[in-house]
C-alpha atoms as a PDB file:
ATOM      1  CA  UNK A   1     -23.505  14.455 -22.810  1.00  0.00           C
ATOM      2  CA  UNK A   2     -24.656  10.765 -23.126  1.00  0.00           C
ATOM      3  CA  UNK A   3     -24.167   8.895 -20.373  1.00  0.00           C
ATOM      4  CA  UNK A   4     -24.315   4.760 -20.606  1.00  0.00           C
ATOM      5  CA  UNK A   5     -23.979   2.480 -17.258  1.00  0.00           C
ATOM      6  CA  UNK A   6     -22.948  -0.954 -16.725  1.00  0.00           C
ATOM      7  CA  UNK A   7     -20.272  -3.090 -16.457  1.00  0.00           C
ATOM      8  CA  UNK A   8     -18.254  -2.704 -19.698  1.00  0.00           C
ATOM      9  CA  UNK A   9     -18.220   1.004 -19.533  1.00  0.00           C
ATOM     10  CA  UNK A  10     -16.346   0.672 -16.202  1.00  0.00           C
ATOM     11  CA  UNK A  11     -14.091  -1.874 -17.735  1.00  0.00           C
ATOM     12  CA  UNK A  12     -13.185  -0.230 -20.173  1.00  0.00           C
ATOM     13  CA  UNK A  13     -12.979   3.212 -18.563  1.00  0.00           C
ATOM     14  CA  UNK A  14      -9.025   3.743 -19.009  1.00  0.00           C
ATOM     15  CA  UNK A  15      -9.115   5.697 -15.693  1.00  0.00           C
ATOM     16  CA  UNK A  16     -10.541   3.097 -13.603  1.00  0.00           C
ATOM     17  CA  UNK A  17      -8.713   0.286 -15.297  1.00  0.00           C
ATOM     18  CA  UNK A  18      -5.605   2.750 -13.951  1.00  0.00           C
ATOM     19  CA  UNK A  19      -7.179   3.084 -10.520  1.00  0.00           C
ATOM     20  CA  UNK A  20      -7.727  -0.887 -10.306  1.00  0.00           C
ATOM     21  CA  UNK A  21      -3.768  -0.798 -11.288  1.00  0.00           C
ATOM     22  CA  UNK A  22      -3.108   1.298  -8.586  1.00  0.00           C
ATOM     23  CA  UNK A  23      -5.054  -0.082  -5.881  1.00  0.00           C
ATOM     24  CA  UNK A  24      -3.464  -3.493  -6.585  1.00  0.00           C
ATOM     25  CA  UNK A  25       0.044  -2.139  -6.500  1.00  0.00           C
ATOM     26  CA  UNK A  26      -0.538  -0.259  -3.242  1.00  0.00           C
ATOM     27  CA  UNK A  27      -1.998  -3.213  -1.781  1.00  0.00           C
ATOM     28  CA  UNK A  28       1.085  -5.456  -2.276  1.00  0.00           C
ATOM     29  CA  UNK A  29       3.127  -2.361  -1.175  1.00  0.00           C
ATOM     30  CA  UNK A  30       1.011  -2.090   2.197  1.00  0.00           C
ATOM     31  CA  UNK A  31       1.538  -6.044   2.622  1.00  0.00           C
ATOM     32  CA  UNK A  32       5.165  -6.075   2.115  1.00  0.00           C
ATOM     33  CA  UNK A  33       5.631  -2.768   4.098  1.00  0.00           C
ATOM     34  CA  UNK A  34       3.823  -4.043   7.215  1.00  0.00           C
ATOM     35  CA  UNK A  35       5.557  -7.153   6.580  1.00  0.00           C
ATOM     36  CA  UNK A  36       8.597  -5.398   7.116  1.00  0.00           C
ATOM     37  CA  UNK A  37       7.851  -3.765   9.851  1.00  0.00           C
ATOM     38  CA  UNK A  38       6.882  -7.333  11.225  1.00  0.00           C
ATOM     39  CA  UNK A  39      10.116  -8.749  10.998  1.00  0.00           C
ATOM     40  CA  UNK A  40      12.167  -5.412  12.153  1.00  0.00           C
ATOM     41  CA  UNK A  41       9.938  -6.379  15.731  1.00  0.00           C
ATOM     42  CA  UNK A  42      10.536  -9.633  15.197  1.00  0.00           C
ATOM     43  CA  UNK A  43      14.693  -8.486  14.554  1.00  0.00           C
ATOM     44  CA  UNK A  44      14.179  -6.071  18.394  1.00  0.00           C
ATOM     45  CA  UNK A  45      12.976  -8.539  20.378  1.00  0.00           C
ATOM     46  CA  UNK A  46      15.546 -11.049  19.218  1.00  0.00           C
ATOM     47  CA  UNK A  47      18.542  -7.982  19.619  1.00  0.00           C
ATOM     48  CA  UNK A  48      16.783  -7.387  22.902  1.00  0.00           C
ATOM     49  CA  UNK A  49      17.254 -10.846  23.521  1.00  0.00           C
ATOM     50  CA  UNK A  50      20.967 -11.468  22.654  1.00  0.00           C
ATOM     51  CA  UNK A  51      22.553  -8.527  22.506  1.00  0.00           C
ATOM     52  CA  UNK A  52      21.894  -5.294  20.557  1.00  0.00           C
ATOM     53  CA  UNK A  53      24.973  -6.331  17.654  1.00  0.00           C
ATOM     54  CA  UNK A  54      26.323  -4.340  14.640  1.00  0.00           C
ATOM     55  CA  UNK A  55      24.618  -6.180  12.163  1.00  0.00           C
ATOM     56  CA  UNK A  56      21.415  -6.957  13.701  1.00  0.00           C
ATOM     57  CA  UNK A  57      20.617  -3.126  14.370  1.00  0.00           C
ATOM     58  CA  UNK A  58      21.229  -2.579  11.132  1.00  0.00           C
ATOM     59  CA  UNK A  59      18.747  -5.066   9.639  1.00  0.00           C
ATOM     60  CA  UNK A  60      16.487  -3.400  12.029  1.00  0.00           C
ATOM     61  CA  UNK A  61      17.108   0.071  11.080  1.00  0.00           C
ATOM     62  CA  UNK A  62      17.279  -1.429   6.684  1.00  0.00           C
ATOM     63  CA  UNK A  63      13.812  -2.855   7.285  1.00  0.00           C
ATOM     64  CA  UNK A  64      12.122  -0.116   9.480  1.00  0.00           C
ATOM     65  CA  UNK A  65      13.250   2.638   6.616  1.00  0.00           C
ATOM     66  CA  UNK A  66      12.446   0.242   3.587  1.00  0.00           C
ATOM     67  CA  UNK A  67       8.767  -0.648   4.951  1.00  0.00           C
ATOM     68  CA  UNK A  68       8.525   3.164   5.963  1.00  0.00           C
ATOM     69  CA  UNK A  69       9.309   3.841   2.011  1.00  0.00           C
ATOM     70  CA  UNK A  70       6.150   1.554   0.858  1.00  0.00           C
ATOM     71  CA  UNK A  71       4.147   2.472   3.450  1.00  0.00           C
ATOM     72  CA  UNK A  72       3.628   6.190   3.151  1.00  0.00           C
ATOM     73  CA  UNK A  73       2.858   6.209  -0.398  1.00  0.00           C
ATOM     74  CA  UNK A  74       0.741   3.233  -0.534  1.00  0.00           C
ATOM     75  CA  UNK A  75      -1.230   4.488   2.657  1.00  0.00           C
ATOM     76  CA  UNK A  76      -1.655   7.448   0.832  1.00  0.00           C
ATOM     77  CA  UNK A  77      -2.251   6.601  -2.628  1.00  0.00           C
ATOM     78  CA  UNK A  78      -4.528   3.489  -1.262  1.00  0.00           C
ATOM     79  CA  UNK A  79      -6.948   5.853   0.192  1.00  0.00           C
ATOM     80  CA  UNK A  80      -6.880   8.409  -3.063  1.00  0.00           C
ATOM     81  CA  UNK A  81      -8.073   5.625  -4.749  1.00  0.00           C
ATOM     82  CA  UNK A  82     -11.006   4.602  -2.231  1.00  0.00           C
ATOM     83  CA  UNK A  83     -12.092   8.450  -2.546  1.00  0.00           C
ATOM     84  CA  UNK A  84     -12.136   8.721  -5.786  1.00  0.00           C
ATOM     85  CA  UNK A  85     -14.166   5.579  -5.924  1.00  0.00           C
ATOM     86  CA  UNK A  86     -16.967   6.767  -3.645  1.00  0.00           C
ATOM     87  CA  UNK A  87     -17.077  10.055  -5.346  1.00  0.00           C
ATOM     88  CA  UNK A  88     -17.465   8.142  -8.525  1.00  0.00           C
ATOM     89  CA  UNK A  89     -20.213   5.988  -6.705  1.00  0.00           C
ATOM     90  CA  UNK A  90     -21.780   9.220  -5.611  1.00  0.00           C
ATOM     91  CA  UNK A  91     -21.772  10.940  -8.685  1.00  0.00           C
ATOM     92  CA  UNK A  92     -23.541   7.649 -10.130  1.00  0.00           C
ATOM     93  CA  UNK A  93     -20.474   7.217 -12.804  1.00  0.00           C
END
């Protein structure tokens, strides 16, 4: 098998033009998730604050589920992508 390194067999590796897909989707998913969890903290202290009200626990409990939903695959997928990178890097691919 003939192997040939350098930059535009990478780019043009449909696998890690996938993987460079992926990684940039689960990054915006880890930003907005964390972001989310941000403002449910942000939502607590201000419930703790004034009053722990219908619709403010709810906005906490909407954005602590919806940033859990990114989160866990992103987290997941995010470092699936970073192995297979260093075993790609290993492997000299």
């Amino acid at each position: 098998m003939q192997h040939c390194s350098g930059v535009n067999s990478a780019s043009s590796d449909p696998v890690r033009q996938r993987r460079a897909r992926i990684a940039k989707w689960t990054l915006i998913a880890n930003r907005v998730g964390y972001l989310l969890f941000a403002l449910a903290i942000a939502l607590f202290v201000m419930a703790f604050a004034f009053g722990f009200k219908g619709p403010i626990v709810t906005a906490i409990t909407v954005t602590l589920v919806l940033g859990s939903i990114l989160l866990a695959p992103a987290i997941v997928l995010g470092y699936a992508v970073k192995a297979a990178e260093k075993d790609d890097r290993s492997r000299g691919l």
